[in-house]
PDB file of N, CA and C in Angstrom:
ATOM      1  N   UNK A   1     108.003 -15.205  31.906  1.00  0.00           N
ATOM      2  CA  UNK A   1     106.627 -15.564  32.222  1.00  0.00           C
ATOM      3  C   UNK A   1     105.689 -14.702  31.367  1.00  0.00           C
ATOM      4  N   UNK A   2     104.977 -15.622  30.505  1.00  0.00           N
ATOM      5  CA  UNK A   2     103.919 -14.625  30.199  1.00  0.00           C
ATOM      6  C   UNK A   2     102.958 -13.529  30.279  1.00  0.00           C
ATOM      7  N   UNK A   3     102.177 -12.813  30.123  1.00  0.00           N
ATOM      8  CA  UNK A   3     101.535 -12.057  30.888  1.00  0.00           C
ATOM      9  C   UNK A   3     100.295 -11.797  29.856  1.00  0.00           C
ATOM     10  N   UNK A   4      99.078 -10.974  30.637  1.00  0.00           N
ATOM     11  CA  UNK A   4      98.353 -10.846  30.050  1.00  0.00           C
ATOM     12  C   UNK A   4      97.841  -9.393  29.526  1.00  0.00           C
ATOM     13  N   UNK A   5      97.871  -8.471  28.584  1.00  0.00           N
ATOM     14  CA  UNK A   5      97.870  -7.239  28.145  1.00  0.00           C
ATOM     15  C   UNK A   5      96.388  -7.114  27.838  1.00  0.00           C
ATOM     16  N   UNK A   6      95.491  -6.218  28.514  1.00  0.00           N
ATOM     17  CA  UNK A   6      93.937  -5.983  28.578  1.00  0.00           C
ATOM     18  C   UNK A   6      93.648  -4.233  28.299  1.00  0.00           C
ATOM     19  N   UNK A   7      93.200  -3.981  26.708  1.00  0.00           N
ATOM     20  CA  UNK A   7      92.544  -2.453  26.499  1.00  0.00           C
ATOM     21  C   UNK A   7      91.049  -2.935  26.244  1.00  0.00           C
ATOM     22  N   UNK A   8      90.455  -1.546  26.146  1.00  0.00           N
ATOM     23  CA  UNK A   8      89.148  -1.483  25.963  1.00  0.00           C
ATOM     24  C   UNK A   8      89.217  -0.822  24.360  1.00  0.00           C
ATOM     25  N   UNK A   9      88.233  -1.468  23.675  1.00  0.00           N
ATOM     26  CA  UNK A   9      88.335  -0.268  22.570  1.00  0.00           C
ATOM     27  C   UNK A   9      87.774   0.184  22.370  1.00  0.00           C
ATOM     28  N   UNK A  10      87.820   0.610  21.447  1.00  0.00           N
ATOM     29  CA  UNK A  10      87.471   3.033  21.410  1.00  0.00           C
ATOM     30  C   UNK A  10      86.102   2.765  21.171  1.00  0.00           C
ATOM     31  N   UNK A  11      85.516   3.379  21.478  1.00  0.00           N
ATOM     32  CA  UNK A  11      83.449   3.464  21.008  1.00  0.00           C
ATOM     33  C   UNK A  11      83.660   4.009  20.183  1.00  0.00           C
ATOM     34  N   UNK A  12      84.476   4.934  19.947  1.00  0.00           N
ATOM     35  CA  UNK A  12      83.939   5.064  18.208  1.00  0.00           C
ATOM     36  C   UNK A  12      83.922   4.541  17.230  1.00  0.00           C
ATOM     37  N   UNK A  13      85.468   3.575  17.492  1.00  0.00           N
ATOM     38  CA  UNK A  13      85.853   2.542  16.200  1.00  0.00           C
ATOM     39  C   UNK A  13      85.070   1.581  15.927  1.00  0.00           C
ATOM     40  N   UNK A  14      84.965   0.894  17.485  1.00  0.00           N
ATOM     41  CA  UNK A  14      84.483   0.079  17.445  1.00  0.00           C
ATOM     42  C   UNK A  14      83.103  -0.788  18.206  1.00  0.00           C
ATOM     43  N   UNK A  15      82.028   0.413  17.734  1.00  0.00           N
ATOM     44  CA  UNK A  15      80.423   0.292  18.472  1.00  0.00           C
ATOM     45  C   UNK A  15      80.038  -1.002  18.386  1.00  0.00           C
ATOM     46  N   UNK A  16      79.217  -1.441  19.780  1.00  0.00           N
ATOM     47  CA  UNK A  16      78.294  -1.609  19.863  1.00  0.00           C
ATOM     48  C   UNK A  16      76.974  -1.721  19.101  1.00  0.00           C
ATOM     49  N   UNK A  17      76.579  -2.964  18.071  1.00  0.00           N
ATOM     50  CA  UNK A  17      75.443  -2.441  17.466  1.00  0.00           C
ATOM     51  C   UNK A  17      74.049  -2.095  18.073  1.00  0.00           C
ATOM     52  N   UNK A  18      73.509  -2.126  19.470  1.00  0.00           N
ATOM     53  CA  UNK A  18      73.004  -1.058  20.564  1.00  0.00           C
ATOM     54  C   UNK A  18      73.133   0.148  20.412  1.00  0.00           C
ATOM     55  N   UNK A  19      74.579   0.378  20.220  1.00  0.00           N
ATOM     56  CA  UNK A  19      75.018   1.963  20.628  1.00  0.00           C
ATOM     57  C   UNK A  19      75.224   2.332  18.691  1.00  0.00           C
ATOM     58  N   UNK A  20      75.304   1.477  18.062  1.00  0.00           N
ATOM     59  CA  UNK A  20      75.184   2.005  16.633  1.00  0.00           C
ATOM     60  C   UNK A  20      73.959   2.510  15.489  1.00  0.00           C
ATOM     61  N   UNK A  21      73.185   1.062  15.587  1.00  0.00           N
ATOM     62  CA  UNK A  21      71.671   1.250  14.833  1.00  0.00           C
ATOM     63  C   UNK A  21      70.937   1.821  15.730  1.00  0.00           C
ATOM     64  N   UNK A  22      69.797   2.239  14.587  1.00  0.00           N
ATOM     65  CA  UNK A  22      68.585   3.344  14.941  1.00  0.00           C
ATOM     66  C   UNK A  22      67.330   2.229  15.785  1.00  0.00           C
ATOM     67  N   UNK A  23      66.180   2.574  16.296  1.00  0.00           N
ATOM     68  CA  UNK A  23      65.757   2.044  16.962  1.00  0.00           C
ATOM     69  C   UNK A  23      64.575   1.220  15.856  1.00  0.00           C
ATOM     70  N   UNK A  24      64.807   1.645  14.568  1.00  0.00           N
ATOM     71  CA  UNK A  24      64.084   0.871  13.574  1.00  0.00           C
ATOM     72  C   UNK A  24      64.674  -0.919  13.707  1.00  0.00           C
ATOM     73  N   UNK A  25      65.825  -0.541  13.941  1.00  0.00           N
ATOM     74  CA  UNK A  25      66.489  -2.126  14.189  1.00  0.00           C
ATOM     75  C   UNK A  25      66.300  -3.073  15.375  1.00  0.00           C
ATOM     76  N   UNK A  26      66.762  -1.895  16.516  1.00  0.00           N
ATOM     77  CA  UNK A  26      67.232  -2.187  17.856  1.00  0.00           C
ATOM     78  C   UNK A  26      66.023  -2.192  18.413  1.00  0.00           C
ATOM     79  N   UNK A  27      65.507  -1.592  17.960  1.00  0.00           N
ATOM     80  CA  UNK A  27      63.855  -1.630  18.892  1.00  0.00           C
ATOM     81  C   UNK A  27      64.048  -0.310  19.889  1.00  0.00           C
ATOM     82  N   UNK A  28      63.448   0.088  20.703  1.00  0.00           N
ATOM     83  CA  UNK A  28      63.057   0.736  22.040  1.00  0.00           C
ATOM     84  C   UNK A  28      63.829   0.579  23.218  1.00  0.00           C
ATOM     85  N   UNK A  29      64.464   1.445  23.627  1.00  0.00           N
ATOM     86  CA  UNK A  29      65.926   0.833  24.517  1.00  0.00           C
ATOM     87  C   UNK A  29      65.307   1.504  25.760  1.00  0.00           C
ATOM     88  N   UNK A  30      65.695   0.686  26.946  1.00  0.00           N
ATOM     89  CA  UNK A  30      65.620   1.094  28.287  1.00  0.00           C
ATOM     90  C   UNK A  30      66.324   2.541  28.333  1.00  0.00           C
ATOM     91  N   UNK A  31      65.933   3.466  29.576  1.00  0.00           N
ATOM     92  CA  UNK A  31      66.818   4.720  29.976  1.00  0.00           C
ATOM     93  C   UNK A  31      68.630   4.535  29.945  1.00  0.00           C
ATOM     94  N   UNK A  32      68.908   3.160  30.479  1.00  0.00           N
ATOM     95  CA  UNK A  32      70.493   3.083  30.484  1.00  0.00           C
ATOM     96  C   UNK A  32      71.195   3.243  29.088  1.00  0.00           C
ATOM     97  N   UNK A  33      70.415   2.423  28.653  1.00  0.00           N
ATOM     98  CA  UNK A  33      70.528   2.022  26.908  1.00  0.00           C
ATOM     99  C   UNK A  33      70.505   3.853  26.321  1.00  0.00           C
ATOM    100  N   UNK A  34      69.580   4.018  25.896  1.00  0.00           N
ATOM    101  CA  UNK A  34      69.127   5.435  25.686  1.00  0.00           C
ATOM    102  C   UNK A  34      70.684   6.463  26.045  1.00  0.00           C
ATOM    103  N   UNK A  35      70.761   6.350  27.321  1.00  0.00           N
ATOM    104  CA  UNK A  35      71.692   7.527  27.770  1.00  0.00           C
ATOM    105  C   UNK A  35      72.863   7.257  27.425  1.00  0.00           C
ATOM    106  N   UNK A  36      73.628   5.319  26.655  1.00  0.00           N
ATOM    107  CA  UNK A  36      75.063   5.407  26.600  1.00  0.00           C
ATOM    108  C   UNK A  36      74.715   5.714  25.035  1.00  0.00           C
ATOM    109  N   UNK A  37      73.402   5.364  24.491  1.00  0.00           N
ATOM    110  CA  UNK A  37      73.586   5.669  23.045  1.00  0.00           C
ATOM    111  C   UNK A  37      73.829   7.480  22.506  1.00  0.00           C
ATOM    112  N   UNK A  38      73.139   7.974  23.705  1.00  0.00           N
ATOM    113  CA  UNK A  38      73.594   9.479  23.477  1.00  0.00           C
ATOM    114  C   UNK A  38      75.069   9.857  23.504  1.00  0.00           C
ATOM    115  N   UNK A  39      75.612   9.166  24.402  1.00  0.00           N
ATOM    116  CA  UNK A  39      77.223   9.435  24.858  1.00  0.00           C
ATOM    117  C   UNK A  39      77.806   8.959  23.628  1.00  0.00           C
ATOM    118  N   UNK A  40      77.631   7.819  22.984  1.00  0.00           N
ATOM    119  CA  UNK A  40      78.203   7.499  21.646  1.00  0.00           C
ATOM    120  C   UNK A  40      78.123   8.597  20.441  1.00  0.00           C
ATOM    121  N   UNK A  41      76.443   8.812  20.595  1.00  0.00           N
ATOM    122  CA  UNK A  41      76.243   9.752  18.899  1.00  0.00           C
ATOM    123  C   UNK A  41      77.280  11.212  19.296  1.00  0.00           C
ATOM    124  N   UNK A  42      77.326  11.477  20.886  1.00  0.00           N
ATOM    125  CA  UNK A  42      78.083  12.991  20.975  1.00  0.00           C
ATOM    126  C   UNK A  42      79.655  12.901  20.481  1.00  0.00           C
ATOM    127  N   UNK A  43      80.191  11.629  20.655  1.00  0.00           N
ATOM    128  CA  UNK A  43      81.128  11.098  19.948  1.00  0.00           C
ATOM    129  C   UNK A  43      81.740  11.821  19.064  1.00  0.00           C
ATOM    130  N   UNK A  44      82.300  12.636  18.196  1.00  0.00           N
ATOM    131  CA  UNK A  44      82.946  13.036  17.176  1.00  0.00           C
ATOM    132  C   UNK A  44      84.023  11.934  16.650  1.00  0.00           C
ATOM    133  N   UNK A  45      83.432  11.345  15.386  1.00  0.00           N
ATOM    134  CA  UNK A  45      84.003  10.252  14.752  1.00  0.00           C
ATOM    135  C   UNK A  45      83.848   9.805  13.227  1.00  0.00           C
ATOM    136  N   UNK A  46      84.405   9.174  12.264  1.00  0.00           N
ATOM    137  CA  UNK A  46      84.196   9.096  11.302  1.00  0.00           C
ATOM    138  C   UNK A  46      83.441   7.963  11.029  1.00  0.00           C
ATOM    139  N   UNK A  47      83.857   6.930  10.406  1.00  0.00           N
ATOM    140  CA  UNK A  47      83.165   5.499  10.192  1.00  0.00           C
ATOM    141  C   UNK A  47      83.588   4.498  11.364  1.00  0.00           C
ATOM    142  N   UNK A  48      83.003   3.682  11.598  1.00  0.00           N
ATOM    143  CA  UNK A  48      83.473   2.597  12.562  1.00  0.00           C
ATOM    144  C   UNK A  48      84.350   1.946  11.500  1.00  0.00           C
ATOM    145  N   UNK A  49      85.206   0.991  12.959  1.00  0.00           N
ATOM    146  CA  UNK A  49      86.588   0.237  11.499  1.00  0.00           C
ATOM    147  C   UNK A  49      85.532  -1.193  11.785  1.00  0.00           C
ATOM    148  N   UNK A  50      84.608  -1.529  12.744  1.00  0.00           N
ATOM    149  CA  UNK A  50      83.781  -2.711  13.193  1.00  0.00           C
ATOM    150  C   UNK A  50      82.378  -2.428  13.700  1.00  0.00           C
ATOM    151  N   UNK A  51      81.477  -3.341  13.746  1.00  0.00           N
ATOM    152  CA  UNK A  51      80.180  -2.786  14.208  1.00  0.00           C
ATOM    153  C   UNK A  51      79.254  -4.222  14.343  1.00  0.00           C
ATOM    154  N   UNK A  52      79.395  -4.793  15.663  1.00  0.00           N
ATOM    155  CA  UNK A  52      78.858  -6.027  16.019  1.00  0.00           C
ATOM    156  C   UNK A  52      77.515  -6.277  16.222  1.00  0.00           C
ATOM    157  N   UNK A  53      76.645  -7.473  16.206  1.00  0.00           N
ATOM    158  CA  UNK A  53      74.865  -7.390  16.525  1.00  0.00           C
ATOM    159  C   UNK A  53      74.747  -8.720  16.634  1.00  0.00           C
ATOM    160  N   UNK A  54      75.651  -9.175  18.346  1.00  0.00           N
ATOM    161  CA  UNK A  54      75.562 -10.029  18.962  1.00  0.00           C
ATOM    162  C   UNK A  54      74.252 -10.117  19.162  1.00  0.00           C
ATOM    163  N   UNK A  55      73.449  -9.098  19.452  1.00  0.00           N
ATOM    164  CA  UNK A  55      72.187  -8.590  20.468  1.00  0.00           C
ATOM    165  C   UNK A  55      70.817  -9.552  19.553  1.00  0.00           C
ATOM    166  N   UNK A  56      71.127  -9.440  18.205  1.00  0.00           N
ATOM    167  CA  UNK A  56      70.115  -9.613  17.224  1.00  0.00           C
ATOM    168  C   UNK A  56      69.574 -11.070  17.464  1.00  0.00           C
ATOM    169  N   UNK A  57      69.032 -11.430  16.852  1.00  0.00           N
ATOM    170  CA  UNK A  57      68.741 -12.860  16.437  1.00  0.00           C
ATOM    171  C   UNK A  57      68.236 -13.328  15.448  1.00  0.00           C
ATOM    172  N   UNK A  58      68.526 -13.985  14.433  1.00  0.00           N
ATOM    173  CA  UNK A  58      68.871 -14.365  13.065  1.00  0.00           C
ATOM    174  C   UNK A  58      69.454 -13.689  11.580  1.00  0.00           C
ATOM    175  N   UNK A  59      70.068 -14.212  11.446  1.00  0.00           N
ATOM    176  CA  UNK A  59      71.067 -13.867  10.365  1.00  0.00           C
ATOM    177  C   UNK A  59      70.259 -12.986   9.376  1.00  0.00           C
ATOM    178  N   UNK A  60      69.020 -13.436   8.958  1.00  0.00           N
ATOM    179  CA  UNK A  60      68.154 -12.294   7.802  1.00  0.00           C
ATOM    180  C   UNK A  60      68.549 -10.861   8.991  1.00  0.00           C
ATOM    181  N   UNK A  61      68.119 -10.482   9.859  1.00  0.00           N
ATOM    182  CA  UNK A  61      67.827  -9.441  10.718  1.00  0.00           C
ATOM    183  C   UNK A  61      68.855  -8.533  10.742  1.00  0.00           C
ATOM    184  N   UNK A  62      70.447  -9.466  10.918  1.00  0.00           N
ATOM    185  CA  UNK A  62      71.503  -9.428  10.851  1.00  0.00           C
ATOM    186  C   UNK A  62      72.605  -8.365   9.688  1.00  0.00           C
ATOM    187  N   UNK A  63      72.249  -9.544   8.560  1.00  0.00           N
ATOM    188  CA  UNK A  63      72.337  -8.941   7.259  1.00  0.00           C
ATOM    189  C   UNK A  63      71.620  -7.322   6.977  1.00  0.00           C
ATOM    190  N   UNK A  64      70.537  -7.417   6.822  1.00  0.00           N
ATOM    191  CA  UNK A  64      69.788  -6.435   6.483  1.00  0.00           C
ATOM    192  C   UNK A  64      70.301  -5.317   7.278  1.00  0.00           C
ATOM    193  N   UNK A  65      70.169  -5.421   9.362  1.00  0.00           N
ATOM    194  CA  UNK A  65      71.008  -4.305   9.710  1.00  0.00           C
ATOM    195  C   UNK A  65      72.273  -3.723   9.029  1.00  0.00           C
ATOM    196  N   UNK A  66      73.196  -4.207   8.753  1.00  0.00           N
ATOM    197  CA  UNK A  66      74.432  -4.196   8.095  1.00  0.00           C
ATOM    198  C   UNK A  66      74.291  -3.435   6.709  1.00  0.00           C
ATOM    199  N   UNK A  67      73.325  -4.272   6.062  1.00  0.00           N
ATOM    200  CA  UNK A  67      73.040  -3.289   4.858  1.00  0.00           C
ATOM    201  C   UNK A  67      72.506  -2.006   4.445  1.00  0.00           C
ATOM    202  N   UNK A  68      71.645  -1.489   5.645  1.00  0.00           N
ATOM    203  CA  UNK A  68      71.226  -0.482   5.589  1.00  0.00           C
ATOM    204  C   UNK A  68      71.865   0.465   5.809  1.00  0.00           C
ATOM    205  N   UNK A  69      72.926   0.012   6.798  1.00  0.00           N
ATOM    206  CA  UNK A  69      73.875   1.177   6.582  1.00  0.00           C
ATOM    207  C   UNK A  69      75.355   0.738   6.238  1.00  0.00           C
ATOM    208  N   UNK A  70      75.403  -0.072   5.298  1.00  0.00           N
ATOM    209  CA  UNK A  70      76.402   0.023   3.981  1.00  0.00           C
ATOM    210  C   UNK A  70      77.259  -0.584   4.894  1.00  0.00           C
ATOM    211  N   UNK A  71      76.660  -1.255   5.407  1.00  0.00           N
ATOM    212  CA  UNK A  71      78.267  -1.990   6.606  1.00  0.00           C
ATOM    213  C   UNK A  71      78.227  -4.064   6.335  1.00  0.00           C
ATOM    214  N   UNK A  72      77.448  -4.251   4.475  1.00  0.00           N
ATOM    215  CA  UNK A  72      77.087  -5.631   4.605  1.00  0.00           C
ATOM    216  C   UNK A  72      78.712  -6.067   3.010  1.00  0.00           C
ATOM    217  N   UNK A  73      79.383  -6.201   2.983  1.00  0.00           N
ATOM    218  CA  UNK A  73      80.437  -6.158   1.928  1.00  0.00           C
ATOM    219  C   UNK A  73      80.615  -8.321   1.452  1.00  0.00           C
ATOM    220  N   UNK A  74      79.386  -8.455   1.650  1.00  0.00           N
ATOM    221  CA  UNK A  74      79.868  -9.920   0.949  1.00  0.00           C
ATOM    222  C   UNK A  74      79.084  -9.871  -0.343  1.00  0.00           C
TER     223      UNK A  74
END
């Protein structure tokens, strides 16, 4: 019988673009927001291996986040 195998992955590898970009992007984050983005930057980590911006809305906005910090490779 099959089964189903469920991890979480690592915040460091693999942020949140919330918990990644600066608020030049993200805009002004509520206190919750604010306090997990602190828990991330205390993080000790190198590069993310991923870095998502479900949150955004439209692809120019998108792109450009990505590029600014060297995370746009097409």
């Amino acid at each position: 019988m099959p089964y189903l195998k469920v991890k979480i992955f690592d915040r460091a590898k693999f942020p949140n673009g919330l918990l990644f970009f600066d608020e030049e992007i993200i805009g002004k984050q509520n206190d919750f927001l604010k306090s997990e983005k602190d828990k991330y930057e205390a993080i000790p980590h190198k590069s993310p291996a991923f870095v998502h911006a479900n949150f955004m809305v439209g692809n120019e906005k998108k792109i450009n986040a990505f590029k600014k910090y060297g995370l746009w490779f097409i």
